[in-house]
Protein backbone atom coordinates (compact mmCIF):
# COMPACT_ATOMS: atom_id res chain seq x y z
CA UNK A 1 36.19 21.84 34.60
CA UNK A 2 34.95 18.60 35.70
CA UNK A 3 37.47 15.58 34.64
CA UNK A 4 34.36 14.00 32.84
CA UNK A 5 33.90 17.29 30.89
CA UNK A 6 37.07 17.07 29.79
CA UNK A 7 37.44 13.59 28.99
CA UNK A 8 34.40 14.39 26.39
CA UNK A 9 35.41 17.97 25.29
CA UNK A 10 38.94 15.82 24.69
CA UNK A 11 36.68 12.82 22.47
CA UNK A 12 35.54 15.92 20.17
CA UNK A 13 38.36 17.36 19.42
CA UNK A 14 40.34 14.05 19.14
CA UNK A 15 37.03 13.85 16.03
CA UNK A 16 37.47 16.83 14.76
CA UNK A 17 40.91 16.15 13.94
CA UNK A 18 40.46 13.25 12.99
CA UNK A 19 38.36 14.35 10.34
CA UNK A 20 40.27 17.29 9.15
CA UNK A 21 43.10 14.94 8.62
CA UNK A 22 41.35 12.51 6.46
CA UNK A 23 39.79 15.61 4.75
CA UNK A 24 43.51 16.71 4.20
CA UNK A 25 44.11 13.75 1.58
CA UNK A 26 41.12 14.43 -0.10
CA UNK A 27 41.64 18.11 -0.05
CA UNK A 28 45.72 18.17 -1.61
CA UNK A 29 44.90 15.44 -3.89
CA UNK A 30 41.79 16.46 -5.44
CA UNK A 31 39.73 13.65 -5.07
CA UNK A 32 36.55 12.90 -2.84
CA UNK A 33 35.57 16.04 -1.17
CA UNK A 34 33.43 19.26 -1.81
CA UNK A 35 35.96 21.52 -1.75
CA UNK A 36 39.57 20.39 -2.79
CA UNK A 37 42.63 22.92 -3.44
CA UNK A 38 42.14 23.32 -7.61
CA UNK A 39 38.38 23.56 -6.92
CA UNK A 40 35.73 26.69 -6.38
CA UNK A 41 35.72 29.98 -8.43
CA UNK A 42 39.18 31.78 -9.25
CA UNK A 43 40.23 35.22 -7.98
CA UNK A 44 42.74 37.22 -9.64
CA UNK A 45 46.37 36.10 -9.13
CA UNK A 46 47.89 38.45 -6.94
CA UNK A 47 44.64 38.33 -3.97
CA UNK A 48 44.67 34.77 -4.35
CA UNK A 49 48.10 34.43 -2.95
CA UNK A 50 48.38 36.88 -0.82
CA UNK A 51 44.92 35.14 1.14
CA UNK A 52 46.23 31.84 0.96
CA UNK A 53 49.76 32.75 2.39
CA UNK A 54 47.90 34.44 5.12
CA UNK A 55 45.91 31.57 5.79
CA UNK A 56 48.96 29.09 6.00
CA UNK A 57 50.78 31.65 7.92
CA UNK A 58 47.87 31.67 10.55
CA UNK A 59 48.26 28.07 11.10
CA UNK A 60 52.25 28.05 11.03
CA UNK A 61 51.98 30.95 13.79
CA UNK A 62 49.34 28.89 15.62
CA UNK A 63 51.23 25.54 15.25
CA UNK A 64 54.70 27.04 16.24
CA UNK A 65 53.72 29.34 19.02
CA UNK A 66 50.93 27.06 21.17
CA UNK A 67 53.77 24.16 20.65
CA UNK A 68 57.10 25.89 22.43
CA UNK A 69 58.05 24.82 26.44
CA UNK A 70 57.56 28.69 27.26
CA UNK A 71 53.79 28.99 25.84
CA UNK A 72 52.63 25.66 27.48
CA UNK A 73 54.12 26.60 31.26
CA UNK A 74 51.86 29.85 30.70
CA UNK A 75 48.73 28.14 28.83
CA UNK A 76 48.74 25.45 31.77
CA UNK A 77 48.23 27.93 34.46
CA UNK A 78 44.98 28.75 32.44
CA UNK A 79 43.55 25.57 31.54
CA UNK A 80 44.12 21.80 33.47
CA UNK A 81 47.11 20.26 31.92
CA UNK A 82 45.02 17.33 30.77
CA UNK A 83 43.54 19.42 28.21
CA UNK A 84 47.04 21.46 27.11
CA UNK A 85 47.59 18.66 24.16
CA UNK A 86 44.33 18.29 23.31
CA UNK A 87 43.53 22.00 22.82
CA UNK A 88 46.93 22.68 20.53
CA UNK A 89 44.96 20.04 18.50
CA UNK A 90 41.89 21.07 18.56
CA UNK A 91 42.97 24.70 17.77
CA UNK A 92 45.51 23.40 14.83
CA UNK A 93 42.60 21.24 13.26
CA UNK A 94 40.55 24.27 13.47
CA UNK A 95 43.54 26.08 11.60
CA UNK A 96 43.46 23.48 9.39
CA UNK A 97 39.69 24.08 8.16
CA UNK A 98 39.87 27.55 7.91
CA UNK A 99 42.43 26.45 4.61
CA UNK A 100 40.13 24.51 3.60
CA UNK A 101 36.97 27.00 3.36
CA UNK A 102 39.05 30.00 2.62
CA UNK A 103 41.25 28.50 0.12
CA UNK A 104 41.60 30.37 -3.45
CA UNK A 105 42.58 28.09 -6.29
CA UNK A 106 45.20 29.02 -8.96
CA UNK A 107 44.23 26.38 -11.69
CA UNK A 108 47.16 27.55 -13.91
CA UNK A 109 49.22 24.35 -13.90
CA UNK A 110 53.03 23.93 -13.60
CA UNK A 111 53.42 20.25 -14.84
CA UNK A 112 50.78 17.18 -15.71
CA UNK A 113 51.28 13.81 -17.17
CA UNK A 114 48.79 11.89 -18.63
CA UNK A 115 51.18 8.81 -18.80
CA UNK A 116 49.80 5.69 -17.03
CA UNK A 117 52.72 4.40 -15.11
CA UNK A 118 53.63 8.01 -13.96
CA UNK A 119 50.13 9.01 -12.81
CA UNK A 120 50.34 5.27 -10.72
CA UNK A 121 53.18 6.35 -9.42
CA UNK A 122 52.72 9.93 -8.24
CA UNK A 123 49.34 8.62 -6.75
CA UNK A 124 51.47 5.68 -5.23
CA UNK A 125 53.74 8.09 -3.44
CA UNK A 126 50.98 10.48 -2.20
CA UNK A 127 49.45 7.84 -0.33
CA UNK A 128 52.65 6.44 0.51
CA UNK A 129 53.50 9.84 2.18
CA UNK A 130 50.07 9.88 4.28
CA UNK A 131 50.69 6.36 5.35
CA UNK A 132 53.89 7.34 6.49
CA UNK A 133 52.51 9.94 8.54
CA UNK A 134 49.72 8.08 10.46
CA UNK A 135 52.33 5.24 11.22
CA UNK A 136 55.08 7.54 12.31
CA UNK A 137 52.41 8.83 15.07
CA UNK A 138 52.11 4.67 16.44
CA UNK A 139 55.97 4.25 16.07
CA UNK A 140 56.23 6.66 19.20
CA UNK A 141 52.77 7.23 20.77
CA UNK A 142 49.78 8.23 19.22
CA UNK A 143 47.53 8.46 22.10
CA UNK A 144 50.07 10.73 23.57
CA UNK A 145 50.53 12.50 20.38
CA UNK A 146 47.21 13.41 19.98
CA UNK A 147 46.33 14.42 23.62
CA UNK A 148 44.00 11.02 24.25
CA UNK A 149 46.22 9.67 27.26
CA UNK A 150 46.29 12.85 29.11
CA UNK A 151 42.64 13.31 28.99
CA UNK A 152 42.07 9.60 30.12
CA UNK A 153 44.81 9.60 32.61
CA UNK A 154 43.25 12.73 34.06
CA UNK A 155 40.02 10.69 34.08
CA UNK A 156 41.34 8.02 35.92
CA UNK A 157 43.21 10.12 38.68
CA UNK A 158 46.40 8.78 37.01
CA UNK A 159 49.38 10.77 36.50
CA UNK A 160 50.76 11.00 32.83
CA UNK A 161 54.39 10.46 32.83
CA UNK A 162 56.66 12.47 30.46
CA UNK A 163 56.78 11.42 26.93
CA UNK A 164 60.16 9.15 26.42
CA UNK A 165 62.39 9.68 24.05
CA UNK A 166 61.99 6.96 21.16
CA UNK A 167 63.71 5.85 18.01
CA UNK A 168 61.34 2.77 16.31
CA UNK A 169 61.20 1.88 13.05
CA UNK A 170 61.18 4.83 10.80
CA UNK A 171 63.00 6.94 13.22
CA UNK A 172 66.17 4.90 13.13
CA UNK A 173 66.05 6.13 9.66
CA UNK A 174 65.01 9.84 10.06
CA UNK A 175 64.69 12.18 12.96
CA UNK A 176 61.32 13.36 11.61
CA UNK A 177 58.95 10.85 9.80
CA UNK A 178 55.86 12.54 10.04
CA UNK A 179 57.37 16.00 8.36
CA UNK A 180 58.83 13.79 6.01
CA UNK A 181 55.56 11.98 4.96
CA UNK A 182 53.78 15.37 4.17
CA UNK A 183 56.30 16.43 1.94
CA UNK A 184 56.31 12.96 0.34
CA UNK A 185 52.21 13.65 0.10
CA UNK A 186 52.09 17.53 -0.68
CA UNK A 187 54.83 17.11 -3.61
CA UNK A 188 53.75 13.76 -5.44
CA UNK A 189 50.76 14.74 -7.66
CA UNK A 190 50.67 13.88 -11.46
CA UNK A 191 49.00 17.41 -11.76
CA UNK A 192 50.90 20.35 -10.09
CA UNK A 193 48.81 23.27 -10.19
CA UNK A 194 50.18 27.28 -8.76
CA UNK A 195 48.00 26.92 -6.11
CA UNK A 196 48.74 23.06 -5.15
CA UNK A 197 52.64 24.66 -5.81
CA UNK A 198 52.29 27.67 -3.74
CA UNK A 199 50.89 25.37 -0.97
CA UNK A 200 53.47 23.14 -1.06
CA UNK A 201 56.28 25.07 -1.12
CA UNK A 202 55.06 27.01 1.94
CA UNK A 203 54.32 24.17 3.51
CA UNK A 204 58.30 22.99 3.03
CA UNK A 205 59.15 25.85 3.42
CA UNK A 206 57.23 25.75 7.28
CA UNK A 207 58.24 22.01 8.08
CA UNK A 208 61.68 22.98 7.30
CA UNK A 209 62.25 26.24 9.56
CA UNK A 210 59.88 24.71 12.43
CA UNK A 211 61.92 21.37 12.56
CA UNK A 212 65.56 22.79 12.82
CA UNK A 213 65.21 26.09 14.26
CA UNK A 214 62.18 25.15 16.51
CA UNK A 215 61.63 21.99 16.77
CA UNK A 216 64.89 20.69 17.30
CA UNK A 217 65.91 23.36 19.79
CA UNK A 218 63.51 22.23 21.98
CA UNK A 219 64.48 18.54 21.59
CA UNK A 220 68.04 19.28 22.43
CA UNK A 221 67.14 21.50 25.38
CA UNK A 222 64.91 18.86 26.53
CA UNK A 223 66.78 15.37 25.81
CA UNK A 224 70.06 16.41 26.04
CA UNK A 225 73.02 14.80 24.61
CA UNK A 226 71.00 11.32 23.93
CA UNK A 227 69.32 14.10 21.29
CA UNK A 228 72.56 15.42 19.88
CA UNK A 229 74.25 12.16 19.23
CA UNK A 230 70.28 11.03 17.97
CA UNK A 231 70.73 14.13 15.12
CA UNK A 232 74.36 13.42 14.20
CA UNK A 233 73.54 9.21 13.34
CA UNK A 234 70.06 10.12 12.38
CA UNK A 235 69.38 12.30 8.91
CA UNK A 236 66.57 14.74 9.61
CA UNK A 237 64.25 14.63 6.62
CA UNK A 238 66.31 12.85 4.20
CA UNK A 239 66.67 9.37 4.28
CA UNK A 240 70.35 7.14 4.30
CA UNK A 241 72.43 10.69 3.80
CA UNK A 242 74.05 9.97 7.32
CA UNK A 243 76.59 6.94 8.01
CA UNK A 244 74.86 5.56 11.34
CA UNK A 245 78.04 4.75 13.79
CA UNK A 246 77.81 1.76 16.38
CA UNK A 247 78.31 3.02 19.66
């Protein structure tokens, strides 16, 4: 593929994720858009969760599998390497909207509060957790992150060096900020719904086997021991429940 052609098919799917994020807040907090996750007609119980475990397993599978050393050596002897990080996006955003259309809502709900200063501050803290997440991707590099650099390296004949290993801001205070803002967003609502719940606690349930059996294998194998003595200062998801020692 031409270098131009992927510099645009990059552009797109940098858009298309782009929008599927911002879609995302609208989506888990029920506010904005067409099709949120209380919202649309009800199926029984037991077919509603079994099709929306399926879909979130589809995109755990999907986000696990296309992001491991092994796959990525094989999928880059397919497809220019330029368009390796790009592609895991595209195809994750794409993951991502197939939730959103396919969703089934279980209205029944688990908690509510109509009580001003706790709605302000459940809504506080679901914001709080998406702004978390977009600045976590600038703290290291969201260009990088998101595929952009390698596309527009690859259209300037420039080689991308390998990502460096980075601790800024909120990553002196945990290992993964962006995991940590999602669950911040996905559990702060002042009206928890079974279906918002059963989301939610598949989605911790993902972040939590992904980042320490997956995740953090690959990190280690990767880094080294700059990683290891990174995890022992460094709490994973939970912030201040690890005594940083000066080195």
């Amino acid at each position: 593929m031409k270098k131009s052609m992927i510099f645009i098919y990059g552009i797109l799917a940098y858009v298309i994720f782009l929008t599927t994020f911002l879609y995302a807040i609208g989506f888990v907090g029920n506010m904005v858009v067409p099709k949120a996750i209380d919202s649309g007609t009800e199926l029984a119980l037991l077919p509603s969760i079994v099709i929306n475990v399926i879909l979130l397993s589809v995109f755990a599978l999907q986000h696990s599998i296309m992001a491991r050393p092994a796959f990525k050596k094989w999928f880059t002897k397919i497809i220019s390497p330029a368009m390796e990080r790009i592609t895991y996006i595209l195809l994750s955003s794409l993951a991502v909207l197939l939730i959103y259309w396919q969703w089934q809502p279980i209205t029944t709900i688990v908690w509510e509060t109509h009580n001003k200063i706790s709605v302000t501050l459940m809504t506080g803290l679901f914001f709080l957790g998406w702004t978390i997440v977009l600045l976590s991707t600038f703290m290291i590099n969201h260009f990088e992150l998101f595929g952009l650099a390698q596309i527009f390296n690859n259209l300037k004949n420039r080689q991308t060096p390998n990502p460096k290993f980075q601790t800024n801001f909120l990553y002196k205070i945990v290992r993964h900020p962006i995991m940590l803002g999602f669950l911040i967003a996905f559990w702060a609502t002042p009206r928890m719904t079974v279906g918002h719940l059963l989301f939610t606690i598949v989605t911790t349930l993902y972040i939590l086997i992904a980042v320490k059996y997956l995740e953090e294998k690959d990190l280690k194998k990767a880094i080294g021991e700059k990683y290891k003595t990174y995890q022992k200062e460094v709490p994973m998801l939970i912030p201040f429940t690890k005594r940083k020692k000066k080195i």
